[in-house]
Protein backbone atom coordinates (compact mmCIF):
# COMPACT_ATOMS: atom_id res chain seq x y z
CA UNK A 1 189.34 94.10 -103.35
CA UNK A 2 186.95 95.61 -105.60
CA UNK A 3 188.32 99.30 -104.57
CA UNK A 4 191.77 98.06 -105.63
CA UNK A 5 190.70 96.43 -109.11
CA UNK A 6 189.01 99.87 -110.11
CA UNK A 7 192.31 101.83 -109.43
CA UNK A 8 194.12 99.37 -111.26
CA UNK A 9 192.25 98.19 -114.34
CA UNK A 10 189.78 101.67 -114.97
CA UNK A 11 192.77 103.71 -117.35
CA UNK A 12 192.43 100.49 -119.54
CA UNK A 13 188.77 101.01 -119.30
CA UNK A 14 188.63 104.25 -119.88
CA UNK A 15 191.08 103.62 -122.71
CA UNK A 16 188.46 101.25 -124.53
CA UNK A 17 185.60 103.21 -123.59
CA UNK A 18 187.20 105.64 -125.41
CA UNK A 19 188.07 103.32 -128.80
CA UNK A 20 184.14 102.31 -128.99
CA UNK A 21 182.95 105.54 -129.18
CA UNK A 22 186.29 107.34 -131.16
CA UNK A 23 188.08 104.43 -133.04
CA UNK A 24 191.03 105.14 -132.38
CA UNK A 25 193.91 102.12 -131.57
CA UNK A 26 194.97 101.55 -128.12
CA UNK A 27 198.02 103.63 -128.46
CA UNK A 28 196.56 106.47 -130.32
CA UNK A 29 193.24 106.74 -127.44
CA UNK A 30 195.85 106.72 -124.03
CA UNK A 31 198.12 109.72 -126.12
CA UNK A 32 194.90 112.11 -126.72
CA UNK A 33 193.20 110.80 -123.38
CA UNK A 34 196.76 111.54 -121.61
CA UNK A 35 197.16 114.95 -123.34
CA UNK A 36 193.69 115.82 -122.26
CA UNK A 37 194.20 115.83 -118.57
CA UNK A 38 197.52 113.51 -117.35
CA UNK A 39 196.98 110.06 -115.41
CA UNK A 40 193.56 111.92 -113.71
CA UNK A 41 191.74 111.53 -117.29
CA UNK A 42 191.82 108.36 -117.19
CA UNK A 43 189.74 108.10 -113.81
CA UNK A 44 187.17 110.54 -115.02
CA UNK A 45 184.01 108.59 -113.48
CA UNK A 46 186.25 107.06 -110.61
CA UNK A 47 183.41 107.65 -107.93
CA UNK A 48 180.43 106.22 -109.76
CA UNK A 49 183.11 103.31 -110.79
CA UNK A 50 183.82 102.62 -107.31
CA UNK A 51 179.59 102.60 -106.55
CA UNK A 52 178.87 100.30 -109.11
CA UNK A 53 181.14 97.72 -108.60
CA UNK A 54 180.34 96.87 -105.45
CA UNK A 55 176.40 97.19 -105.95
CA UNK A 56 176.72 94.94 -109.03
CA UNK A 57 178.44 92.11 -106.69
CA UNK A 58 176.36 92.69 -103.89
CA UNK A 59 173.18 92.69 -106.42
CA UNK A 60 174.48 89.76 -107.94
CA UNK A 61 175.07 87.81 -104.17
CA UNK A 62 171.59 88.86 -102.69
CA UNK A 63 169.53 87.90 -105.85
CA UNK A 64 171.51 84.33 -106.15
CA UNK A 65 170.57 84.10 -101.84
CA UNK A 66 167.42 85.36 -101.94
CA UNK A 67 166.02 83.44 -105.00
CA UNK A 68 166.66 80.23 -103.30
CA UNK A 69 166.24 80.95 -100.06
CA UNK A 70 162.70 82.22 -101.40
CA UNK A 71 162.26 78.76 -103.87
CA UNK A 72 162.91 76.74 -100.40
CA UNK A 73 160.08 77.76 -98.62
CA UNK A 74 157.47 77.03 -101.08
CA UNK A 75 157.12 72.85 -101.17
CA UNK A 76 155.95 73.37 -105.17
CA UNK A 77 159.37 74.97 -105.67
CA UNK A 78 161.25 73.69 -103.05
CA UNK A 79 161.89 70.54 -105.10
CA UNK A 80 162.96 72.05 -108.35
CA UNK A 81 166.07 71.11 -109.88
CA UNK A 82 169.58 73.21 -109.15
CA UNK A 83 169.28 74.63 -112.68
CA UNK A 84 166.15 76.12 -112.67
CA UNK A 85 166.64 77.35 -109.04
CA UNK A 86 169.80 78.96 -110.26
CA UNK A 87 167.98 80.37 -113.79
CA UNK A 88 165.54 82.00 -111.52
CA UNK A 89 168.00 83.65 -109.10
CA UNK A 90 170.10 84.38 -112.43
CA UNK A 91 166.67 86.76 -113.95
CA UNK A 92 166.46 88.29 -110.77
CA UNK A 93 170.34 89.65 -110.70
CA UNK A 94 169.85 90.15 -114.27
CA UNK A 95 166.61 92.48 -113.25
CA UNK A 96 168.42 93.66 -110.54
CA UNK A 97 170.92 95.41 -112.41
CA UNK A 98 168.24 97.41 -114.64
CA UNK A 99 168.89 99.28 -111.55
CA UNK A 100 172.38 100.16 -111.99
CA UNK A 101 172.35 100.99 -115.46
CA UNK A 102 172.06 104.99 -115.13
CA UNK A 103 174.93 104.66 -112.91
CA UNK A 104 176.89 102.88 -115.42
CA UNK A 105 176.07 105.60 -118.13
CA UNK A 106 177.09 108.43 -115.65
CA UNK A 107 180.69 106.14 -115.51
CA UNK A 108 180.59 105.93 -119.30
CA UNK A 109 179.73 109.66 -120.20
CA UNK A 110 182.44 110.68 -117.89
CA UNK A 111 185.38 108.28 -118.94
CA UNK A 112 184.28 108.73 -122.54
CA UNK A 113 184.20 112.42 -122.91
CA UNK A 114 185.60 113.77 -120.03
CA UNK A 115 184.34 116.80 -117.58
CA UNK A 116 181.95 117.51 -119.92
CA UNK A 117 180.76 114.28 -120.02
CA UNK A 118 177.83 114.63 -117.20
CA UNK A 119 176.91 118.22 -119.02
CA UNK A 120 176.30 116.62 -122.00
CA UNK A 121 174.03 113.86 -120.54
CA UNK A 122 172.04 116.43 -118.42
CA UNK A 123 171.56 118.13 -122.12
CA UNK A 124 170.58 114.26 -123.11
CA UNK A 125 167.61 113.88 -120.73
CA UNK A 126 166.68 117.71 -121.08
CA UNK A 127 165.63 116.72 -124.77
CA UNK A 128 165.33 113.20 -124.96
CA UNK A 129 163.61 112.21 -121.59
CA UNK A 130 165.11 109.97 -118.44
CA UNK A 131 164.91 107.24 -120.70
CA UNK A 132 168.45 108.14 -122.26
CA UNK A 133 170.38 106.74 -118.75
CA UNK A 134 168.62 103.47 -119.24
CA UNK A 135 169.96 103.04 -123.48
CA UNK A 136 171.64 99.65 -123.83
CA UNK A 137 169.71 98.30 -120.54
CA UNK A 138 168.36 95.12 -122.97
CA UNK A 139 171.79 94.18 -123.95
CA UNK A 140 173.70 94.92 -120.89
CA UNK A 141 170.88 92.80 -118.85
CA UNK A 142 171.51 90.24 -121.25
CA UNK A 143 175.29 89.73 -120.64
CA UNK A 144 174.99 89.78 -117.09
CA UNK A 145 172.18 86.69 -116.88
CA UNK A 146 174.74 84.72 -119.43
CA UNK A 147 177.26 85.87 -117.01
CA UNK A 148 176.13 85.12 -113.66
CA UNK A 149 174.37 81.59 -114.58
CA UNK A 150 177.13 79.74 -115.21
CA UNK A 151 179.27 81.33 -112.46
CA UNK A 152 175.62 80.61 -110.18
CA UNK A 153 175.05 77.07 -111.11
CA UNK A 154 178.40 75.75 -110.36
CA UNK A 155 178.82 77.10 -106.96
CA UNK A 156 174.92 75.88 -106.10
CA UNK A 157 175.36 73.02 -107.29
CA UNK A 158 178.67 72.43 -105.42
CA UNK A 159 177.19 74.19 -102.80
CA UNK A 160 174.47 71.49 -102.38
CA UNK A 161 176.81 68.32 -103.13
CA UNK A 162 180.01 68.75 -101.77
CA UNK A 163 179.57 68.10 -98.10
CA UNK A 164 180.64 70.46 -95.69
CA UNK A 165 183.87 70.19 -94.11
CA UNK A 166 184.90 69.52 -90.48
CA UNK A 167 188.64 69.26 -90.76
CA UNK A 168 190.88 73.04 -91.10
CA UNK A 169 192.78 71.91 -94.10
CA UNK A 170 189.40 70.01 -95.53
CA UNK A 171 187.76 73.63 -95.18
CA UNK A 172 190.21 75.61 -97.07
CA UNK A 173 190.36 73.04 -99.90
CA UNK A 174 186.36 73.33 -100.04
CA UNK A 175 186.50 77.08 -100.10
């Protein structure tokens, strides 16, 4: 699923990638993007696209499982309330995806400015240090706690209070 939404959605992507950085409108950014290289410019970063999207969900899935697994064997947090369970599993996927962000600036680089977009970061780090693959890490680990909390607490919380069904047609309505 997550190999399909990539091809589909990453030209628009690409496309708005494209207006942050140049300003241009909508139209204006898929007529220069188009003239500078067909339909394949607008997958410029397709294989780091296709990485990160399924480490971010998998990230996301193992830091929400672990944290409470984790939580439950410890009888001083063991007790703690859904929310807080859930705000701790929330800073660890949030954490988690510190991880990811050089991979998402690869993806940006490349949608953004083309072939020469992973040249031009290389040049980057040459004179600016590694730290240059980890700009915006603050404000993208940010959105992805406010994010994955909400998303989080509902299906724990349902998780742990809707009881778990016996009956087919019970199952697919609790799924």
């Amino acid at each position: 699923a997550m190999v399909l939404q990539v091809f589909a959605l990453m030209w628009l992507r690409t496309t708005m990638n494209y207006q942050y950085r140049y300003g241009h409108t909508t139209r204006e950014a898929i007529r220069i993007l188009y003239r500078e290289g067909g339909i394949g410019r607008f997958y410029q970063g397709l294989m780091p696209a296709l990485l990160q999207g399924p480490l971010s969900r998998f990230c996301d899935t193992a830091a929400n499982s672990g944290s409470l697994s984790l939580l439950a064997m410890f009888p001083v947090t063991a007790g703690l309330p859904m929310s807080v369970q859930t705000l701790v599993a929330s800073a660890m996927a949030a954490g988690s995806r510190i991880l990811l962000i050089p991979l998402d600036t690869v993806k940006t680089m490349m949608q953004v400015e083309g072939q020469a977009g992973l040249q031009m970061l290389l040049k980057k780090c040459r004179e600016n240090g590694i730290q240059v693959v980890f700009a915006g890490a603050v404000a993208s680990t940010a959105a992805n706690f406010v994010g994955h909390y909400p998303w989080y607490f509902s299906f724990n919380w349902l998780q742990a209070n809707v009881p778990v069904a016996t009956v087919f047609s019970h199952k697919i309505l609790r799924n």
